[in-house]
N, C-alpha and C. Protein backbone atom coordinates (compact mmCIF):
# COMPACT_ATOMS: atom_id res chain seq x y z
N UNK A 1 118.91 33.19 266.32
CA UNK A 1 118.09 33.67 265.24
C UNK A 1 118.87 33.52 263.94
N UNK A 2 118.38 33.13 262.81
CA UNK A 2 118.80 32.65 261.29
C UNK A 2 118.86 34.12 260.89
N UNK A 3 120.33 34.48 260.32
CA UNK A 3 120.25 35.45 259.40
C UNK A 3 119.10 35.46 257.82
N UNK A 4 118.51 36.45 257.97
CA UNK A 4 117.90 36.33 256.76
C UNK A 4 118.42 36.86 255.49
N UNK A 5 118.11 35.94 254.34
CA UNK A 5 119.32 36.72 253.27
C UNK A 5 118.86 37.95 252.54
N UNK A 6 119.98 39.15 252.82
CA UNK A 6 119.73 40.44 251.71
C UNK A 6 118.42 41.06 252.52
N UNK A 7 118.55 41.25 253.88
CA UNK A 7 117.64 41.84 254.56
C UNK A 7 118.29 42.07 256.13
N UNK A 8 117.99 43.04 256.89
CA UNK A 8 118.58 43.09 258.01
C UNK A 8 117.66 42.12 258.83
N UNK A 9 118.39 42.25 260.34
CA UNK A 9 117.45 41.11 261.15
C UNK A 9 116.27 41.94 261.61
N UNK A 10 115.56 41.34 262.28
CA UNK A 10 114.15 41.15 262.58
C UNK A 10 114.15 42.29 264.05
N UNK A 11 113.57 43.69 263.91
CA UNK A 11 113.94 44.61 264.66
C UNK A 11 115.01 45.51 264.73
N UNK A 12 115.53 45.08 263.67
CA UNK A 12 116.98 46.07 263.68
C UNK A 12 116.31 47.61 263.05
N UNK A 13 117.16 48.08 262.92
CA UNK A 13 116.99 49.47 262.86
C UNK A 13 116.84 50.44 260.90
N UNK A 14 118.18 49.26 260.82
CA UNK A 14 118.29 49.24 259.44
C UNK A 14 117.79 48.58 258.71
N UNK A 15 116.81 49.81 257.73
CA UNK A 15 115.92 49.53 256.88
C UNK A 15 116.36 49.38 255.26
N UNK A 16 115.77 48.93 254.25
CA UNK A 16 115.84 49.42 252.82
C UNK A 16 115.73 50.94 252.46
N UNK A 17 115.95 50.88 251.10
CA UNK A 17 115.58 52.25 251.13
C UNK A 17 114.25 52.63 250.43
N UNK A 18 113.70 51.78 249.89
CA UNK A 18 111.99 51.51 249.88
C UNK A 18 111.25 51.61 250.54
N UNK A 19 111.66 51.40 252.23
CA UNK A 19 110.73 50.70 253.12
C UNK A 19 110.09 52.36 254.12
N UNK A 20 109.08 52.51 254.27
CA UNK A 20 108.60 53.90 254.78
C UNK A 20 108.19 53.56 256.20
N UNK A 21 108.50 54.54 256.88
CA UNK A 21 108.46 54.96 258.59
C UNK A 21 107.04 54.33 258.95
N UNK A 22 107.06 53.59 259.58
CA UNK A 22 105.53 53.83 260.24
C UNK A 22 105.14 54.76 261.08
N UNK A 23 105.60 55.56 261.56
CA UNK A 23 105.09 56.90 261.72
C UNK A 23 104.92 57.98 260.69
N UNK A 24 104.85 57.66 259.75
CA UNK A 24 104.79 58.67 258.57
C UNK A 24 103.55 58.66 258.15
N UNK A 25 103.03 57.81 258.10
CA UNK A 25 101.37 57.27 257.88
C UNK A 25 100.43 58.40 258.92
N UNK A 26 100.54 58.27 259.96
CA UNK A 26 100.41 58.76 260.77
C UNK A 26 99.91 60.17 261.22
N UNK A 27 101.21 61.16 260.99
CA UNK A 27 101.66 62.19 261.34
C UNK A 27 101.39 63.01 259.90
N UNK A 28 100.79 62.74 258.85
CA UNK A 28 100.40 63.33 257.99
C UNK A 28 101.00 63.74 257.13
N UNK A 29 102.80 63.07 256.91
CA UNK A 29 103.71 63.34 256.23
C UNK A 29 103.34 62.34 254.85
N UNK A 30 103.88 63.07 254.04
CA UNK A 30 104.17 62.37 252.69
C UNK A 30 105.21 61.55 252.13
N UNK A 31 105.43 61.29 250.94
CA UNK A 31 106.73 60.85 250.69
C UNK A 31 107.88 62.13 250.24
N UNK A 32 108.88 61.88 250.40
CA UNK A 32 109.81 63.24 249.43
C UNK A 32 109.10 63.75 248.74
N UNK A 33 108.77 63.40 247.95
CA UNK A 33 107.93 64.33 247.24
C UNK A 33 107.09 65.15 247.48
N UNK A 34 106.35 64.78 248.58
CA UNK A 34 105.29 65.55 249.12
C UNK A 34 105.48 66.91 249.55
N UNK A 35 104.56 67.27 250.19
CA UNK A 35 104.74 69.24 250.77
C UNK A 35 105.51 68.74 251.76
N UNK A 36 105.38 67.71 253.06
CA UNK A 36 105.67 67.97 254.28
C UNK A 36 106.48 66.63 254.85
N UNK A 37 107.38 66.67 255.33
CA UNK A 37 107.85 65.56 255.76
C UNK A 37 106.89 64.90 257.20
N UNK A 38 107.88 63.98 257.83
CA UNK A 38 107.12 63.64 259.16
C UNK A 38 107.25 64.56 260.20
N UNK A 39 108.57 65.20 260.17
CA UNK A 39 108.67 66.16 261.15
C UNK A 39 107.91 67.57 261.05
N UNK A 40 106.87 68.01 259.72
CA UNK A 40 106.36 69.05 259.91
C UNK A 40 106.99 70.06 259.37
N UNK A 41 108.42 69.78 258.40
CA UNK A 41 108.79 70.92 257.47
C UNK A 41 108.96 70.46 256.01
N UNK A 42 109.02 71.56 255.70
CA UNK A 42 108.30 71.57 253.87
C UNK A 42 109.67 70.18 253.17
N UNK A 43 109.01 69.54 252.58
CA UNK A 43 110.43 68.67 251.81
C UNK A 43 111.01 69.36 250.51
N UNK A 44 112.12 69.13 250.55
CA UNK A 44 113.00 69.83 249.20
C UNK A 44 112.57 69.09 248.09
N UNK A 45 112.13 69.70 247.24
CA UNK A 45 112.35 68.40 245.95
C UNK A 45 112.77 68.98 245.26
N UNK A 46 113.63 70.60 245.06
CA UNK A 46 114.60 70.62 244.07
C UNK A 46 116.12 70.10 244.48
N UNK A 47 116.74 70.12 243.59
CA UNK A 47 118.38 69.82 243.67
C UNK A 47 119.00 70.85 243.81
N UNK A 48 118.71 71.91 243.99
CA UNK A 48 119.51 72.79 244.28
C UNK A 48 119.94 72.82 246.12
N UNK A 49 119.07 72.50 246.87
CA UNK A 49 118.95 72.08 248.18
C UNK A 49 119.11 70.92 248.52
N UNK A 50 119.91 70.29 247.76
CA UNK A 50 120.35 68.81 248.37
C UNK A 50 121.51 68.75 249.39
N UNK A 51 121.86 70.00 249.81
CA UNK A 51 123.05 70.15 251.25
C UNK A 51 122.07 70.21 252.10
N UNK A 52 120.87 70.56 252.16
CA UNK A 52 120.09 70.41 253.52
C UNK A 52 119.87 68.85 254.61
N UNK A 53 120.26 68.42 254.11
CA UNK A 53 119.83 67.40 255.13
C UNK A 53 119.52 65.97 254.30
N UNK A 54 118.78 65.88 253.66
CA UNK A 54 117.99 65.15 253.40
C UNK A 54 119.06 64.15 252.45
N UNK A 55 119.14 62.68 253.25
CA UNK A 55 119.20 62.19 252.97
C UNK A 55 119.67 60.85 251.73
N UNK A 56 118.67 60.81 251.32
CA UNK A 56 117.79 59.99 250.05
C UNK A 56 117.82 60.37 248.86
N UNK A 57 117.91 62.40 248.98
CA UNK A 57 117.96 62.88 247.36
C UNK A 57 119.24 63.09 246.75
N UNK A 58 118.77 62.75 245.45
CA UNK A 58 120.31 63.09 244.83
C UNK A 58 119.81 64.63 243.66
N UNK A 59 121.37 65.02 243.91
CA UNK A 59 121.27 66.61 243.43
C UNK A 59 120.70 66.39 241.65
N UNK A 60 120.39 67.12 240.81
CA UNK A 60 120.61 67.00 239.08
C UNK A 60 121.56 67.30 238.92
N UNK A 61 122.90 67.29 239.55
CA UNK A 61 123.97 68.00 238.89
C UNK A 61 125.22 66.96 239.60
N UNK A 62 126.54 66.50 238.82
CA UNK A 62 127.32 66.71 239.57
C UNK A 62 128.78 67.25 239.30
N UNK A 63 130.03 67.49 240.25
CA UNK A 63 130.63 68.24 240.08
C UNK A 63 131.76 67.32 239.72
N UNK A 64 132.21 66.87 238.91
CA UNK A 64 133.12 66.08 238.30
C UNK A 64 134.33 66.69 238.14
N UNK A 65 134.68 67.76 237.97
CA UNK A 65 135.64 68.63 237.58
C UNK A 65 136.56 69.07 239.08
N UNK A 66 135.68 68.91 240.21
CA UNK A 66 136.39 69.23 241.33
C UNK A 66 137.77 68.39 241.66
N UNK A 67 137.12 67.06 241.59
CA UNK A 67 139.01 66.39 242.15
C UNK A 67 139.88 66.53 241.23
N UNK A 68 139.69 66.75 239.82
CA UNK A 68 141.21 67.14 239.15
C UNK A 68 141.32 68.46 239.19
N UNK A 69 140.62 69.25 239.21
CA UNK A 69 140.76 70.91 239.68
C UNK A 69 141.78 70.78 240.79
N UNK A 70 141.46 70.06 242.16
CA UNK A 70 141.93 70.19 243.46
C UNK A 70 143.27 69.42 243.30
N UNK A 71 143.82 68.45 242.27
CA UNK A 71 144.35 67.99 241.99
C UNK A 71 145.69 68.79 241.75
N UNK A 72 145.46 69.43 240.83
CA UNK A 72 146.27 70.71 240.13
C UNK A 72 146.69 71.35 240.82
N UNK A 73 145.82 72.30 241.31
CA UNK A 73 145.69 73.59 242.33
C UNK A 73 146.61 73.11 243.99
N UNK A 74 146.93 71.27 244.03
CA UNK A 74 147.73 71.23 244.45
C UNK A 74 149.59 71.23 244.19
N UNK A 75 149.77 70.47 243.10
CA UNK A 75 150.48 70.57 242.15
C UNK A 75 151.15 71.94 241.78
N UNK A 76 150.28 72.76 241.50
CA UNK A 76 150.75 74.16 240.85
C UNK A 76 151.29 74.97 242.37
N UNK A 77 150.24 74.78 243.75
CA UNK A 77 151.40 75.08 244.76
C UNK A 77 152.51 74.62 245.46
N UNK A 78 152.60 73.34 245.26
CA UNK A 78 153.44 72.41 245.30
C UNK A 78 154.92 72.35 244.56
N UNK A 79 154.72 73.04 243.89
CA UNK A 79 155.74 73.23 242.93
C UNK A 79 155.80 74.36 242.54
N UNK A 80 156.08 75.57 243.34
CA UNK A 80 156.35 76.51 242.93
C UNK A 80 157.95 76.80 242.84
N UNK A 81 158.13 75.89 243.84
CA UNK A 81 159.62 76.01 243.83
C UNK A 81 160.57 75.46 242.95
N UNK A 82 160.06 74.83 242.20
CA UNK A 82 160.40 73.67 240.85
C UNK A 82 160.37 74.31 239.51
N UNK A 83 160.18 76.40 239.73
CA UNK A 83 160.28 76.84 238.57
C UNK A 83 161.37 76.45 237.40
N UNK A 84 162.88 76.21 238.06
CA UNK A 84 163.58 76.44 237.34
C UNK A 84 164.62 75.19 237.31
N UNK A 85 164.11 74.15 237.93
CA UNK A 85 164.84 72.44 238.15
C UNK A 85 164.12 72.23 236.67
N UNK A 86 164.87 71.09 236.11
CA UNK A 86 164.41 70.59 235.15
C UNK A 86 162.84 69.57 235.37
N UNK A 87 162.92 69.28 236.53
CA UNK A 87 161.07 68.40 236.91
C UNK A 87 160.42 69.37 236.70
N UNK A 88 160.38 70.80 236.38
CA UNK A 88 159.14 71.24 236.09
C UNK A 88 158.13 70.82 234.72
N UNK A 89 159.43 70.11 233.87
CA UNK A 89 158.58 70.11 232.78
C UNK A 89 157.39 68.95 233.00
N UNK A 90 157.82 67.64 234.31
CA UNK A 90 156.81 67.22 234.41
C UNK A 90 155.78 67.89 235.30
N UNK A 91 155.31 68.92 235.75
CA UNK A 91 154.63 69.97 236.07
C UNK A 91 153.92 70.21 235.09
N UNK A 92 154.41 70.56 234.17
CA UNK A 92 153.79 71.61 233.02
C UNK A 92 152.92 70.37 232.23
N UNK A 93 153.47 68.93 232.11
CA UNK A 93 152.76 67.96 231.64
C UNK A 93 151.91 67.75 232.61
N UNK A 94 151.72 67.28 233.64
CA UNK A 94 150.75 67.58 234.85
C UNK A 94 149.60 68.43 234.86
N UNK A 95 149.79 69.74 234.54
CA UNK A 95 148.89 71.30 234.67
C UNK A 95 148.12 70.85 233.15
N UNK A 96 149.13 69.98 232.62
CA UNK A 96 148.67 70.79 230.91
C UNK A 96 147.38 69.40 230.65
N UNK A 97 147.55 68.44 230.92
CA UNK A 97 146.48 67.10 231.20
C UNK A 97 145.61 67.46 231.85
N UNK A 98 145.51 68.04 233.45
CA UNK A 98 144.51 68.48 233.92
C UNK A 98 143.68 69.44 233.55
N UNK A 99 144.27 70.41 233.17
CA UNK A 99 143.38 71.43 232.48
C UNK A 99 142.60 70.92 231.45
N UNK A 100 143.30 70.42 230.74
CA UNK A 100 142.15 69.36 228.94
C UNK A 100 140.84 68.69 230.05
N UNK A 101 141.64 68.03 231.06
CA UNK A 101 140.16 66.74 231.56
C UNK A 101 139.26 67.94 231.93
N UNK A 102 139.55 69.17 232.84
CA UNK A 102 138.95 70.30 233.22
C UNK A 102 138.03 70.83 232.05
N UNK A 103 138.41 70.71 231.17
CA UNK A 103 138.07 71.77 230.31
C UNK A 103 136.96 70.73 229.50
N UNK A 104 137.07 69.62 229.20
CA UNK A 104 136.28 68.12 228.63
C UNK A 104 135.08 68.43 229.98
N UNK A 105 135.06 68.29 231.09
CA UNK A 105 133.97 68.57 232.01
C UNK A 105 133.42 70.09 231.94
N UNK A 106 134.39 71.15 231.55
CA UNK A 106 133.62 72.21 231.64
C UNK A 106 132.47 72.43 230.15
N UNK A 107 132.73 71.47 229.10
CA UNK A 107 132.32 71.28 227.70
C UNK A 107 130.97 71.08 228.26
N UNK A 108 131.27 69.87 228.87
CA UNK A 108 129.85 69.08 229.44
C UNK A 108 129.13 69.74 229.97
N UNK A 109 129.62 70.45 230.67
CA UNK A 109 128.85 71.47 231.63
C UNK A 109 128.09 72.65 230.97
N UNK A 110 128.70 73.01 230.02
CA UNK A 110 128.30 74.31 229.27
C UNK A 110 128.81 75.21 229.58
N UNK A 111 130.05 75.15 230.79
CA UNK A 111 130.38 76.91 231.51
C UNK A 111 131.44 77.40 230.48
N UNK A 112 130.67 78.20 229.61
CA UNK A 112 132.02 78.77 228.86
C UNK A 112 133.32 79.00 229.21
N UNK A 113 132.87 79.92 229.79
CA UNK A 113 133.60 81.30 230.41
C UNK A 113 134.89 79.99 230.91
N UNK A 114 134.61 78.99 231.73
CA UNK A 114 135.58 78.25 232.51
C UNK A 114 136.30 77.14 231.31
N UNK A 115 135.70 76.94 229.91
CA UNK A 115 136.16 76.28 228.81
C UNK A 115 137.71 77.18 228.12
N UNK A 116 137.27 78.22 227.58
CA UNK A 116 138.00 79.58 228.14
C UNK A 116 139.33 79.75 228.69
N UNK A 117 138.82 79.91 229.81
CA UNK A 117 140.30 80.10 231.38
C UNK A 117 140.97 78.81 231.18
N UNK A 118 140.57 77.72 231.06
CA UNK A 118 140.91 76.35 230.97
C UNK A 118 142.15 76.23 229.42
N UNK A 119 141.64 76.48 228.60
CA UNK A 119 142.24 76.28 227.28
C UNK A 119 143.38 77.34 227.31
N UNK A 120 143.68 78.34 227.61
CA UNK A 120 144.28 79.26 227.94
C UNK A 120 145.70 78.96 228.79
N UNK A 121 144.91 77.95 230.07
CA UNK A 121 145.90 77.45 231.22
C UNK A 121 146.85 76.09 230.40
N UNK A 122 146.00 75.50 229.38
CA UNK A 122 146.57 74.32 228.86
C UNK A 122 147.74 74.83 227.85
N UNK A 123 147.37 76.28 227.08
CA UNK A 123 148.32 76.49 225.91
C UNK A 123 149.57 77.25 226.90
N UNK A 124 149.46 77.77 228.33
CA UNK A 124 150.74 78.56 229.01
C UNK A 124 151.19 77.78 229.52
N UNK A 125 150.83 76.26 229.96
CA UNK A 125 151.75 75.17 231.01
C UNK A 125 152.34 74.37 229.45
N UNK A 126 151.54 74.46 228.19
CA UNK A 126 151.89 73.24 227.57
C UNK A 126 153.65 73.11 227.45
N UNK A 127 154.14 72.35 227.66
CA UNK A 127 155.63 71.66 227.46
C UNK A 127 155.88 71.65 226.40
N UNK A 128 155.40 71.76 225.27
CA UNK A 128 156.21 71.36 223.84
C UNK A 128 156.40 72.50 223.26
N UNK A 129 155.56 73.26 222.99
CA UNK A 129 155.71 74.63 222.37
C UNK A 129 155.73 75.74 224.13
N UNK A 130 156.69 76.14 224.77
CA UNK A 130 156.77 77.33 225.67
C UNK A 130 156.44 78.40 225.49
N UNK A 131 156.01 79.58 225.97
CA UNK A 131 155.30 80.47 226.47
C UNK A 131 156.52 81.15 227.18
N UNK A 132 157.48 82.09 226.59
CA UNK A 132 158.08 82.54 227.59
C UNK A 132 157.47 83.45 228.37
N UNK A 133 157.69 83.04 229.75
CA UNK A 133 157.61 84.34 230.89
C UNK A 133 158.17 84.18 231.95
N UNK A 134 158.43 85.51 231.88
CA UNK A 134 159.71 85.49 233.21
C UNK A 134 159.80 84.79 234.45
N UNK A 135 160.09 84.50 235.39
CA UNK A 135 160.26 83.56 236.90
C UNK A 135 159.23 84.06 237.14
N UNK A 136 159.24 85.57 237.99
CA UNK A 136 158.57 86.11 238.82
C UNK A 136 157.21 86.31 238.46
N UNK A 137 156.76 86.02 237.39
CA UNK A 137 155.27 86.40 236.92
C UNK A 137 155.09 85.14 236.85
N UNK A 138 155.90 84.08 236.21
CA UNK A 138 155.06 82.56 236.31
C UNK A 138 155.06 82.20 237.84
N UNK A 139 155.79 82.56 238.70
CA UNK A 139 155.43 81.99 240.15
C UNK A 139 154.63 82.58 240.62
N UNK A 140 153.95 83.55 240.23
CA UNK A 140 152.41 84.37 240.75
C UNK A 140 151.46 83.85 239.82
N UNK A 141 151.62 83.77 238.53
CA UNK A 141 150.66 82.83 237.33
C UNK A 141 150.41 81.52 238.63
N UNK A 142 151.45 80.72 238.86
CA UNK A 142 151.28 79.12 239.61
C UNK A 142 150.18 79.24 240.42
N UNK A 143 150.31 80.89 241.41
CA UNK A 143 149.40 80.52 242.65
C UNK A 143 148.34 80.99 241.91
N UNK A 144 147.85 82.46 241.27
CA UNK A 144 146.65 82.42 240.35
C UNK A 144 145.44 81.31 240.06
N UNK A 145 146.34 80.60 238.71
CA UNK A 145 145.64 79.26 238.35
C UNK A 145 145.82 78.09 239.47
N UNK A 146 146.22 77.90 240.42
CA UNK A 146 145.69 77.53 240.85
C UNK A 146 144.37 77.41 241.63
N UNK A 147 144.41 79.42 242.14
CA UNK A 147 142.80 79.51 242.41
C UNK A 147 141.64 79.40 241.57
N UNK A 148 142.44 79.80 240.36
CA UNK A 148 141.31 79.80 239.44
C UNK A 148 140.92 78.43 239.02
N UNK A 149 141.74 77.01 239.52
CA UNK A 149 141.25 75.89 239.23
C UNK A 149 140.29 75.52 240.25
N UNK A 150 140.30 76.03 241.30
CA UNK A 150 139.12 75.70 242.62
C UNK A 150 138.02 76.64 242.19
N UNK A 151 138.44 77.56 241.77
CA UNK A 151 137.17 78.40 241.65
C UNK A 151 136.85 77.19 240.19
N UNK A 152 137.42 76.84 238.91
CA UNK A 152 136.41 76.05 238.32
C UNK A 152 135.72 74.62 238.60
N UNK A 153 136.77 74.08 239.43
CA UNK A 153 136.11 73.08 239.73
C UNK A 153 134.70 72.91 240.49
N UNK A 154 134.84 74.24 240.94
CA UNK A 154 133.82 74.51 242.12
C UNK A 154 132.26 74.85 241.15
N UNK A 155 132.63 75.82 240.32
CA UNK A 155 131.61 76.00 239.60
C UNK A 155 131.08 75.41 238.34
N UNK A 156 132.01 74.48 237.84
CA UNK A 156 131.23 73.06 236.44
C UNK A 156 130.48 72.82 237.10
N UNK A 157 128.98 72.70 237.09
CA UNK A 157 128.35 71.43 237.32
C UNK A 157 127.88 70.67 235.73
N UNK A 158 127.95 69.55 236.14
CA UNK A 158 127.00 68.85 234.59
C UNK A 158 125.70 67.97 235.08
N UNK A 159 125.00 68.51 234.59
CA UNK A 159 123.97 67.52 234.31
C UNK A 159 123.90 65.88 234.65
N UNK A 160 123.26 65.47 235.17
CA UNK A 160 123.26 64.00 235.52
C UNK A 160 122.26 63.53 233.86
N UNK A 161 121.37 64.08 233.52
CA UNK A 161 121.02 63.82 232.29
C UNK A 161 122.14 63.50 231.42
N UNK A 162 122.80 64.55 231.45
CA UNK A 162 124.14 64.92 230.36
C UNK A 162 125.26 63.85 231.00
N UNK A 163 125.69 63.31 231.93
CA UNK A 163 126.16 62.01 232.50
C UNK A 163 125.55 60.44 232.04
N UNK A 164 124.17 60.69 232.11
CA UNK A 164 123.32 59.31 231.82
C UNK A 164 123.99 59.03 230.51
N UNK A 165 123.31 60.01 229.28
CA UNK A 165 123.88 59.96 228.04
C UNK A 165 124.92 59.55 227.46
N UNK A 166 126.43 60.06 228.53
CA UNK A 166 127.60 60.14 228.13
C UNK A 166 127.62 58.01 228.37
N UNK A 167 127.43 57.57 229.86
CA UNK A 167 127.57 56.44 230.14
C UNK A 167 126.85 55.50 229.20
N UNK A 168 125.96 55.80 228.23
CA UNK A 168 125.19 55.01 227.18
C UNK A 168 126.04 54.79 225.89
């Protein structure tokens, strides 16, 4: 059998993503959009439920801020022990970059509150002008912000609107 081009073969399984079930016709299901899928339960069509299952939909939101959050939050435990070697200062250049890109996504996002915690984390890691504080409170500060970078990464979302825009 001749491969056909930019199409699977003839019975295979794998479809486009255009191409609709022939049992869907059928069984009284709609498209996504519709009330009911083929199987007989309601279809999501908000984005807030795009962990359910399905497929095909994409959320309105996404979380951009997570891999340099998780980034950090490794970094900052990673180096706790590096309080007082001279490589911390590339640490503090490290923390102090991530937090700005953090804080540029939390803009986007609108989450104050995490624009905030963010700008805050950038002026206590920054390297050029120091922040004295003692060992023992910056090695509890390290593990802190670091949660507090999962907890922001976790909670920016931006807009895929507000994405379209930016990519124009």
């Amino acid at each position: 059998m001749a491969g056909r081009k930019g199409r699977p073969q003839v019975g295979s399984s794998l479809r486009s993503s255009g191409e609709r079930r022939p049992d869907a016709s059928r069984s009284g299901g709609t498209s996504r959009a519709g009330s009911t899928s083929s199987f007989g339960r309601a279809a999501s069509g908000s984005a807030a439920s795009g962990a359910s299952g399905s497929a095909g939909t994409t959320p309105d939101f996404t979380r951009p801020a997570l891999a340099p959050s998780l980034l950090a939050a490794i970094v900052l435990l990673a180096c706790v022990a590096l309080l007082d070697a001279p490589a911390f200062v590339a640490v503090r250049w490290g923390v102090t970059v991530l937090a700005l890109i953090v804080l540029v996504f939390a803009l986007r996002g609108r989450t104050w509150w995490a624009m905030v915690l963010m700008a805050a984390v950038a002026v206590c890691w920054n390297p050029l002008v120091t922040v004295p504080i003692p060992g023992q409170v910056w090695a509890a500060l390290q593990i802190l912000v670091a949660a507090l970078f999962i907890v922001v990464g976790i909670a920016v979302r931006v807009p895929r609107s507000a994405e379209d825009r930016a990519a124009r």
